[in-house]
PDB file of N, CA and C in Angstrom:
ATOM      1  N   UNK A   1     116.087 117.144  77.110  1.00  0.00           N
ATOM      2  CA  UNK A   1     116.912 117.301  78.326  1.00  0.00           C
ATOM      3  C   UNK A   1     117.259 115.918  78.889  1.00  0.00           C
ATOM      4  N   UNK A   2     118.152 115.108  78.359  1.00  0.00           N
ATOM      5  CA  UNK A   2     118.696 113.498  78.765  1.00  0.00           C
ATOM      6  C   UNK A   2     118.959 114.095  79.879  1.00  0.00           C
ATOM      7  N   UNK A   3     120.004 115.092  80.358  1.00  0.00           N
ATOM      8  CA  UNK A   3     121.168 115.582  81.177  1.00  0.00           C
ATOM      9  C   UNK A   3     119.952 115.455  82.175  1.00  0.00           C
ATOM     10  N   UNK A   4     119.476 115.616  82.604  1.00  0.00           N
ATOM     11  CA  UNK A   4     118.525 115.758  83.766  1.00  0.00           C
ATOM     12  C   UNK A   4     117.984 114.531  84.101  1.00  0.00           C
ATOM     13  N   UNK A   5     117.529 113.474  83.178  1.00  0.00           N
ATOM     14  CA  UNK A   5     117.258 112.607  83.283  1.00  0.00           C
ATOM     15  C   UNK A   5     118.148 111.351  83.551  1.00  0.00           C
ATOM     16  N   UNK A   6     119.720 111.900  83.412  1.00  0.00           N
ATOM     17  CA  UNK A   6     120.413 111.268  83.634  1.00  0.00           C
ATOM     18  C   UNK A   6     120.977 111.549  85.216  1.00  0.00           C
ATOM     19  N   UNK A   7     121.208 112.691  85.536  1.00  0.00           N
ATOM     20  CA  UNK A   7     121.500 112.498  86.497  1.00  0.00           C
ATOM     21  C   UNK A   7     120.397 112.174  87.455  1.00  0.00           C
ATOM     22  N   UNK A   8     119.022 112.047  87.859  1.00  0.00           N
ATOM     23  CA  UNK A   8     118.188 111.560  88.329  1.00  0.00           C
ATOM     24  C   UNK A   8     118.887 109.811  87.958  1.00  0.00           C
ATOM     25  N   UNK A   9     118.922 109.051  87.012  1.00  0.00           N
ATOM     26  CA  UNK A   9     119.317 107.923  87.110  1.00  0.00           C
ATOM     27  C   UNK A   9     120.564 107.641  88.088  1.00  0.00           C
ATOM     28  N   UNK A  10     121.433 108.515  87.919  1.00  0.00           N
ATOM     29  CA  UNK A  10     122.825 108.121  88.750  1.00  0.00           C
ATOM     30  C   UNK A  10     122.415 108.154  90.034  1.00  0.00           C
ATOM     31  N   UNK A  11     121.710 109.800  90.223  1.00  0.00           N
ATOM     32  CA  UNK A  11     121.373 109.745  91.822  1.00  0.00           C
ATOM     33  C   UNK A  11     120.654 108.386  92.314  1.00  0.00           C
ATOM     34  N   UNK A  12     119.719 107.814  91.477  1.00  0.00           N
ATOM     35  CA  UNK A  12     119.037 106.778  92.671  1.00  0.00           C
ATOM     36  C   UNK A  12     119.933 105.571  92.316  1.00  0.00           C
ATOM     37  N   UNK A  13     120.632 105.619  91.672  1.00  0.00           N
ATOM     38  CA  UNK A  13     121.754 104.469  91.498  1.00  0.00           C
ATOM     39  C   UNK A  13     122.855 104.864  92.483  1.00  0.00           C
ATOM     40  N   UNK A  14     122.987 105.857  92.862  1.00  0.00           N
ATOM     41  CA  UNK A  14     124.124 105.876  93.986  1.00  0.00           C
ATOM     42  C   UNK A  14     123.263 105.343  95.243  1.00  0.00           C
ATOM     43  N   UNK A  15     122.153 106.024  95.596  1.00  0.00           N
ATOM     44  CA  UNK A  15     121.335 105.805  96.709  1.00  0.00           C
ATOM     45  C   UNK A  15     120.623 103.999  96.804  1.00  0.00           C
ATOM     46  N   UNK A  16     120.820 103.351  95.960  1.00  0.00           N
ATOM     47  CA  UNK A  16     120.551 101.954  95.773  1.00  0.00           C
ATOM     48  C   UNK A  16     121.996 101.546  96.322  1.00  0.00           C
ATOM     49  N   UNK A  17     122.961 101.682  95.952  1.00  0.00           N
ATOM     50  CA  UNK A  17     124.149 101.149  95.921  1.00  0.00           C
ATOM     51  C   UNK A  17     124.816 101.184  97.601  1.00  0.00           C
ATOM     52  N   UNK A  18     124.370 102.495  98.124  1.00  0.00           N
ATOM     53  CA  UNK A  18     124.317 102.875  99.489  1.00  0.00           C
ATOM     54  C   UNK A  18     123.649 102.263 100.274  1.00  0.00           C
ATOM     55  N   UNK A  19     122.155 101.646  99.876  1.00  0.00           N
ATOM     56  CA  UNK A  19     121.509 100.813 100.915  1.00  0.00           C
ATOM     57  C   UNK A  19     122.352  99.279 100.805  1.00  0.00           C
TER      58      UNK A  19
END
């Protein structure tokens, strides 16, 4: 299951990008 693990990467890469 990448797909899951990927979007966990994007999410805290959006939330990094936001702070």
């Amino acid at each position: 299951m990448t797909l899951v693990l990927w979007s966990f990467l994007v999410h805290r890469s959006c939330l990094i990008v936001k702070d």
